[in-house]
C-alpha atoms as a PDB file:
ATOM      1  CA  UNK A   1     254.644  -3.333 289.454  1.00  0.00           C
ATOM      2  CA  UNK A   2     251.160  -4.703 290.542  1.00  0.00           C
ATOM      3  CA  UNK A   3     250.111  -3.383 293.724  1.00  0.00           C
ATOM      4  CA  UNK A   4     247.524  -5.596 295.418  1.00  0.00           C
ATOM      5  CA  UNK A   5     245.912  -4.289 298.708  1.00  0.00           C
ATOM      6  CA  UNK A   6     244.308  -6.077 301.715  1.00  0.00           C
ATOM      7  CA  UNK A   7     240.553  -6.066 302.151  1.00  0.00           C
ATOM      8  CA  UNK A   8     240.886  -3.738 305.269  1.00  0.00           C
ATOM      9  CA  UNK A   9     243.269  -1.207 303.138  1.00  0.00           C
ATOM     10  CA  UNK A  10     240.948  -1.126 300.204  1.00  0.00           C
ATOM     11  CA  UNK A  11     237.870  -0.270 302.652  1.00  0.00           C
ATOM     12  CA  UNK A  12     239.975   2.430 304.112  1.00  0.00           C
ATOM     13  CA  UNK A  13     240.613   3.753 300.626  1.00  0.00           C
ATOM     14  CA  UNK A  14     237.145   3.669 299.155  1.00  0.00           C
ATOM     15  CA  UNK A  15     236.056   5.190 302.897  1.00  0.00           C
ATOM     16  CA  UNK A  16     238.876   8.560 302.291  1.00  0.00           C
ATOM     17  CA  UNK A  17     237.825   9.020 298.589  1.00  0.00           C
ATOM     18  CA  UNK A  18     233.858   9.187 300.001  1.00  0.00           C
ATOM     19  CA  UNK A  19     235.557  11.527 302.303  1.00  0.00           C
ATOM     20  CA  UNK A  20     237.258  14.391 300.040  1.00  0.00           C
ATOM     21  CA  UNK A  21     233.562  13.537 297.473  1.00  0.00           C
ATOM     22  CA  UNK A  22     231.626  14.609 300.243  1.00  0.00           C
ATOM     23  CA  UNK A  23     233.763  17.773 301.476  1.00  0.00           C
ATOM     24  CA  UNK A  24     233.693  18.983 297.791  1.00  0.00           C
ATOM     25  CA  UNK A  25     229.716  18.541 297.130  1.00  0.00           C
ATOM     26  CA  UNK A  26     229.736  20.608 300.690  1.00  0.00           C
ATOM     27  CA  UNK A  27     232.276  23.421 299.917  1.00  0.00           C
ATOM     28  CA  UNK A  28     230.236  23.665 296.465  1.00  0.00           C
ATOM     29  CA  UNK A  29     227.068  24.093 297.819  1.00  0.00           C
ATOM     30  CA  UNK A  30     228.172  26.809 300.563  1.00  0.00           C
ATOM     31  CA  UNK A  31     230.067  28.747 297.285  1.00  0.00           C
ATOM     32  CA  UNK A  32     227.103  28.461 294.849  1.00  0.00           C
ATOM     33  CA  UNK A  33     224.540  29.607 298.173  1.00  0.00           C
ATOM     34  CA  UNK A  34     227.127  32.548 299.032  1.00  0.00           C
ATOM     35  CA  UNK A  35     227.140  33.727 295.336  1.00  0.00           C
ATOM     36  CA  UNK A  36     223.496  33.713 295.271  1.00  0.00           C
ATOM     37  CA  UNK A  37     222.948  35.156 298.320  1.00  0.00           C
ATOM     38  CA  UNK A  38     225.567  38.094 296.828  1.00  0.00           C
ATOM     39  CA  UNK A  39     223.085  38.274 293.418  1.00  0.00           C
ATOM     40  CA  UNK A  40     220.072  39.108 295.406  1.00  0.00           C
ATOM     41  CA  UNK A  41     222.050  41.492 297.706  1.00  0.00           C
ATOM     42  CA  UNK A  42     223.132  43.586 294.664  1.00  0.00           C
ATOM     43  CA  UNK A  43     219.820  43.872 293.336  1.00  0.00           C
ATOM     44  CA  UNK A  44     218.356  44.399 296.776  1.00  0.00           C
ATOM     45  CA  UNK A  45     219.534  48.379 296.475  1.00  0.00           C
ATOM     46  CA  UNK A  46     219.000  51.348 295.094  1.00  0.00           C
ATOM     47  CA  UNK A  47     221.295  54.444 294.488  1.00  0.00           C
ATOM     48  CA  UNK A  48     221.101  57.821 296.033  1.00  0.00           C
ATOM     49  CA  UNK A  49     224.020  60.919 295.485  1.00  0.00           C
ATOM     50  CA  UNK A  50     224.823  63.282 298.117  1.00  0.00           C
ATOM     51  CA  UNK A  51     227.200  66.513 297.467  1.00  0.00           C
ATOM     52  CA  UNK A  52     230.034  67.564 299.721  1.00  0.00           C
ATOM     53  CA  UNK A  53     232.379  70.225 300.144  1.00  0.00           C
ATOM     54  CA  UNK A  54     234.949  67.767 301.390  1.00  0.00           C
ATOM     55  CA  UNK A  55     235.122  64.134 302.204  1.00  0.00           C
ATOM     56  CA  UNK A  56     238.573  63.861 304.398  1.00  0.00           C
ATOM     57  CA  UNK A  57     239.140  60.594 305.121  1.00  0.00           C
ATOM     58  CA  UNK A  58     235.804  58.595 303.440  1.00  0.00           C
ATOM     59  CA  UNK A  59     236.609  55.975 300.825  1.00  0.00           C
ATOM     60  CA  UNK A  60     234.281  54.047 298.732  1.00  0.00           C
ATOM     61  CA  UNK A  61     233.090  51.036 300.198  1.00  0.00           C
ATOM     62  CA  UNK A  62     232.766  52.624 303.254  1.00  0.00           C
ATOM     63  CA  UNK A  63     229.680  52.306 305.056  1.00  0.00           C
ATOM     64  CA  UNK A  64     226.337  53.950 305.248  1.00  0.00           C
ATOM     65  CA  UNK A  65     224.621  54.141 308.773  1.00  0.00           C
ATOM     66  CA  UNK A  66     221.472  55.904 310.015  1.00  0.00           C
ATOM     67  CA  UNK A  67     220.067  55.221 313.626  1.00  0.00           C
ATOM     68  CA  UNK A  68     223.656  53.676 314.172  1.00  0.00           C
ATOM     69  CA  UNK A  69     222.741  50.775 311.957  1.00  0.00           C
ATOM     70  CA  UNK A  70     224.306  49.600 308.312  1.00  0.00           C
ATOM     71  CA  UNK A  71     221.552  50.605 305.719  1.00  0.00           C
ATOM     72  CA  UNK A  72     224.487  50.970 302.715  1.00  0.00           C
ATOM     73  CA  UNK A  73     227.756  51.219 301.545  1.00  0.00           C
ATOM     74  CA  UNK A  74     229.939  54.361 299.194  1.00  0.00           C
ATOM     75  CA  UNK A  75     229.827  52.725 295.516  1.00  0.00           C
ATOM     76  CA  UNK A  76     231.246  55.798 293.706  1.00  0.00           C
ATOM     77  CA  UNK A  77     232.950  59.286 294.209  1.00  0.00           C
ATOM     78  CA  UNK A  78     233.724  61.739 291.829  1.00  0.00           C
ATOM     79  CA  UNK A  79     234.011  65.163 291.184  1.00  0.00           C
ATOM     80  CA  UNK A  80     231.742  67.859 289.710  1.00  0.00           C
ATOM     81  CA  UNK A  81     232.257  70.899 287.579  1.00  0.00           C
ATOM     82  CA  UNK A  82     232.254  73.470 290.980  1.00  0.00           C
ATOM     83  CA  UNK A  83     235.237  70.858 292.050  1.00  0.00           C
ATOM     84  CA  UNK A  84     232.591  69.222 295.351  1.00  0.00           C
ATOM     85  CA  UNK A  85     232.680  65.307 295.621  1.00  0.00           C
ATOM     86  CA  UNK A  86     229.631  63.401 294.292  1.00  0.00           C
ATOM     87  CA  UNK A  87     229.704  60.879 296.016  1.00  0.00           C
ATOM     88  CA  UNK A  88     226.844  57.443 295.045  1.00  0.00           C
ATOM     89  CA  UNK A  89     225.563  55.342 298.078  1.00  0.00           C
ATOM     90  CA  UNK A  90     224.005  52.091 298.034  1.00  0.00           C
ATOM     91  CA  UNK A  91     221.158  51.828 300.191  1.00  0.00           C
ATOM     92  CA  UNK A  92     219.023  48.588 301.162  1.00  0.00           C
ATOM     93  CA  UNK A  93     215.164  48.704 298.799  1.00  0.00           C
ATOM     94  CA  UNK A  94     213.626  48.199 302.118  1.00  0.00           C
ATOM     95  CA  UNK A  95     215.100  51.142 303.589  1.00  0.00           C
ATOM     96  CA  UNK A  96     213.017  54.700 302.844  1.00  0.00           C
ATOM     97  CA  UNK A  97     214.819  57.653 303.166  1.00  0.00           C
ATOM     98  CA  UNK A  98     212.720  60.922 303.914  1.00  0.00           C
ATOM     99  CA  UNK A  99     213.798  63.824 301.076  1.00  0.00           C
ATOM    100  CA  UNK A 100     214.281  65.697 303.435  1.00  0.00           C
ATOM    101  CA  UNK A 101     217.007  63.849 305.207  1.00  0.00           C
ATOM    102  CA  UNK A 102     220.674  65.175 305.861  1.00  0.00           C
ATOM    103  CA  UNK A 103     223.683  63.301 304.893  1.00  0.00           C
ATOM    104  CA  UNK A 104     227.077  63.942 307.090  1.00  0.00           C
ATOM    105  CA  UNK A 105     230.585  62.456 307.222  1.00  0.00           C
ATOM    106  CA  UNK A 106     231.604  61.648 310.478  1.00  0.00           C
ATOM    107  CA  UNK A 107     234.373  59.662 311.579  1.00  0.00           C
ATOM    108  CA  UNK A 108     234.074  56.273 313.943  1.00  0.00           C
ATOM    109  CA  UNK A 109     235.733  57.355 316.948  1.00  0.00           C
ATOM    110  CA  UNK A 110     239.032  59.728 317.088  1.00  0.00           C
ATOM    111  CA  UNK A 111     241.021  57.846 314.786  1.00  0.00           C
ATOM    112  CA  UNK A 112     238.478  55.462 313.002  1.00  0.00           C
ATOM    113  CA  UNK A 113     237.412  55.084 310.052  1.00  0.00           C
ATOM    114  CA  UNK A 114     234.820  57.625 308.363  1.00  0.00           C
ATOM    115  CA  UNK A 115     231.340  56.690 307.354  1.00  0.00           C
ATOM    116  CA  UNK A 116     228.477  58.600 305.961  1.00  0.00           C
ATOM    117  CA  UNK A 117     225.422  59.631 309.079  1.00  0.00           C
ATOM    118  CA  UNK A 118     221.906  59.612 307.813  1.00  0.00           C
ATOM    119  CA  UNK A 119     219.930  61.884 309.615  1.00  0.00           C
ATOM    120  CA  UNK A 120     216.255  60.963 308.702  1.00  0.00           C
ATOM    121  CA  UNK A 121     213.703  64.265 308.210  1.00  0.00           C
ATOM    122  CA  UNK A 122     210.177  64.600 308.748  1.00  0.00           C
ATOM    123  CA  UNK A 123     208.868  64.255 305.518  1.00  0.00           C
ATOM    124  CA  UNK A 124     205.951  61.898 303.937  1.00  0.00           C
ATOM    125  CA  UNK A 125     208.008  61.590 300.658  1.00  0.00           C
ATOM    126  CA  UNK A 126     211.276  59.695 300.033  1.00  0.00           C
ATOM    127  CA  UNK A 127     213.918  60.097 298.215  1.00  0.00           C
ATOM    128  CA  UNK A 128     213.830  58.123 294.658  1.00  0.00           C
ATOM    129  CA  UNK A 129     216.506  55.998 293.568  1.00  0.00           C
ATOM    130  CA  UNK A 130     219.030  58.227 291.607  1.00  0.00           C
ATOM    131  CA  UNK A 131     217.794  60.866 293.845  1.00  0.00           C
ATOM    132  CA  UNK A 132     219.840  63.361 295.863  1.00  0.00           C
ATOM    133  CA  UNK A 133     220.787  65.023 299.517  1.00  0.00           C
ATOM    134  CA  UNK A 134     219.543  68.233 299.935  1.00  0.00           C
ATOM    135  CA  UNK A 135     221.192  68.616 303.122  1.00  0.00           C
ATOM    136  CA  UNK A 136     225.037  67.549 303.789  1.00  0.00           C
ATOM    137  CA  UNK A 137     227.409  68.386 306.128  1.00  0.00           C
ATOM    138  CA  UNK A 138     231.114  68.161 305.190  1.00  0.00           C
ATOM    139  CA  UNK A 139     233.852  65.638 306.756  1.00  0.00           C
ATOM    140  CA  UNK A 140     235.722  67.427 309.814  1.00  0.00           C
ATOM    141  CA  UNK A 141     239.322  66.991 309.711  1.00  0.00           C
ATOM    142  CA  UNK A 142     240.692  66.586 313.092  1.00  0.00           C
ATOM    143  CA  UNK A 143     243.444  69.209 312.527  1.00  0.00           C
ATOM    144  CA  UNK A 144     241.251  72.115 311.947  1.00  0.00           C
ATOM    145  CA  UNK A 145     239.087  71.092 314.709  1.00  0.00           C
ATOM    146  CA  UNK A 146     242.548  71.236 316.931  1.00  0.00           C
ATOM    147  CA  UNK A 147     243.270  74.499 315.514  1.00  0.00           C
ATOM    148  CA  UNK A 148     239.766  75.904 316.503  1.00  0.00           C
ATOM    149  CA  UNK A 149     240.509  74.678 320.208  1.00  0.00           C
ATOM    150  CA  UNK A 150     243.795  76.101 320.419  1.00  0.00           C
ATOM    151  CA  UNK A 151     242.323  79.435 319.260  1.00  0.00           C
ATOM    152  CA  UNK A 152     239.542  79.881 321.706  1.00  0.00           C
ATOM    153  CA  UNK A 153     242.308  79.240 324.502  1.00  0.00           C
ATOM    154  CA  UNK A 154     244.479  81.543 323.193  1.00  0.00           C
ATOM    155  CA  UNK A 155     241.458  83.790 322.983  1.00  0.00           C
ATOM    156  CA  UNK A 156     240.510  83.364 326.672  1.00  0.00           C
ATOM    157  CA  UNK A 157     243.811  83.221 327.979  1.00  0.00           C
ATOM    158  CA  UNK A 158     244.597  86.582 326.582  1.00  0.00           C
ATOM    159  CA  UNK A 159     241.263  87.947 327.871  1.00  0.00           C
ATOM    160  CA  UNK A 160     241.770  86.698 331.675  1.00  0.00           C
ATOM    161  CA  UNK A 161     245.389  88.343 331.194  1.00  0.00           C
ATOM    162  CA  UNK A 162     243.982  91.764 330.276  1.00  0.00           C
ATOM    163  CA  UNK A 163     241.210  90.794 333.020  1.00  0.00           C
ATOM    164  CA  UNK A 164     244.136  90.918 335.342  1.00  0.00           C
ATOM    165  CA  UNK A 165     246.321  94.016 334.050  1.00  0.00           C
ATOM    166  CA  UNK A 166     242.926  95.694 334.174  1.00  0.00           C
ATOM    167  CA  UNK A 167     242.514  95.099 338.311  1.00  0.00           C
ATOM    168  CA  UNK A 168     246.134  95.527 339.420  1.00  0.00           C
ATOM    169  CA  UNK A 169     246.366  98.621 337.580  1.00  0.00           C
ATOM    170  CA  UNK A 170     243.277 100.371 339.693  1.00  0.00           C
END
């Protein structure tokens, strides 16, 4: 079967394979530009560890923030021979982070997602790449923080109830 096509159908043809040719040299560039662009971001960081007690809720690829802005992500956790989490951060080579800086876990609203705080210190020198935290503070888990509220009401109700015994008895 010999399929012959009219001058205006043959145009239309050679037009639609120019088409998809032109889409794929696109959709190439923007992959090989991404992956690139994903290169120089990987070697655009260097490594820091910070211990913690707990880490309730944090995951690894979970960010880093200081001044409220992304400076990092979690790479790594593991745990040590006194059973606290290691835990390895990624931070951007054009971010300095004074040694004596604190590193907290703190969650993104009630029931968001955790993330790891930088507060920056005073210092002149920075922490090196493989470097460590001095200063953490642990995750707070929500129920132990409900606990602690209940308590001090208990606390003070049962104080303002002796408080009252106290006066109607005299």
């Amino acid at each position: 079967m010999n399929a012959t096509y009219s001058k205006d159908e043959t145009h239309s043809i050679k037009i639609g394979l120019y088409t998809i040719l032109i889409i794929a040299l696109l959709a190439s560039c923007y992959i090989i530009k991404h992956k690139l662009e994903q290169n120089d971001e990987e070697r655009s960081h260097y490594a820091v560890l910070a211990r913690f007690g707990r880490t309730d809720g944090l995951a690894v690829g979970n960010p880093v923030r200081m001044a409220g802005l992304d400076i990092g992500k979690v790479i790594n956790a593991r745990i040590d021979s006194h059973y606290k989490a290691i835990l390895t951060f990624e931070i951007k080579d054009n971010v300095k982070i004074p040694d004596d800086s604190s590193a907290s876990i703190v969650s993104d609203g009630i029931l968001g997602t955790k993330y790891i705080e930088i507060e920056p210190g005073g210092s002149e020198d920075y922490i090196a790449p493989g470097g460590e935290f001095t200063y953490t503070q642990d995750a707070m888990v929500l129920e132990e923080l409900l606990d602690r509220i209940i308590g001090i009401g208990k606390a003070n109700r049962n104080k303002n109830s002796s408080k009252d015994k106290e006066q109607n008895n005299e």
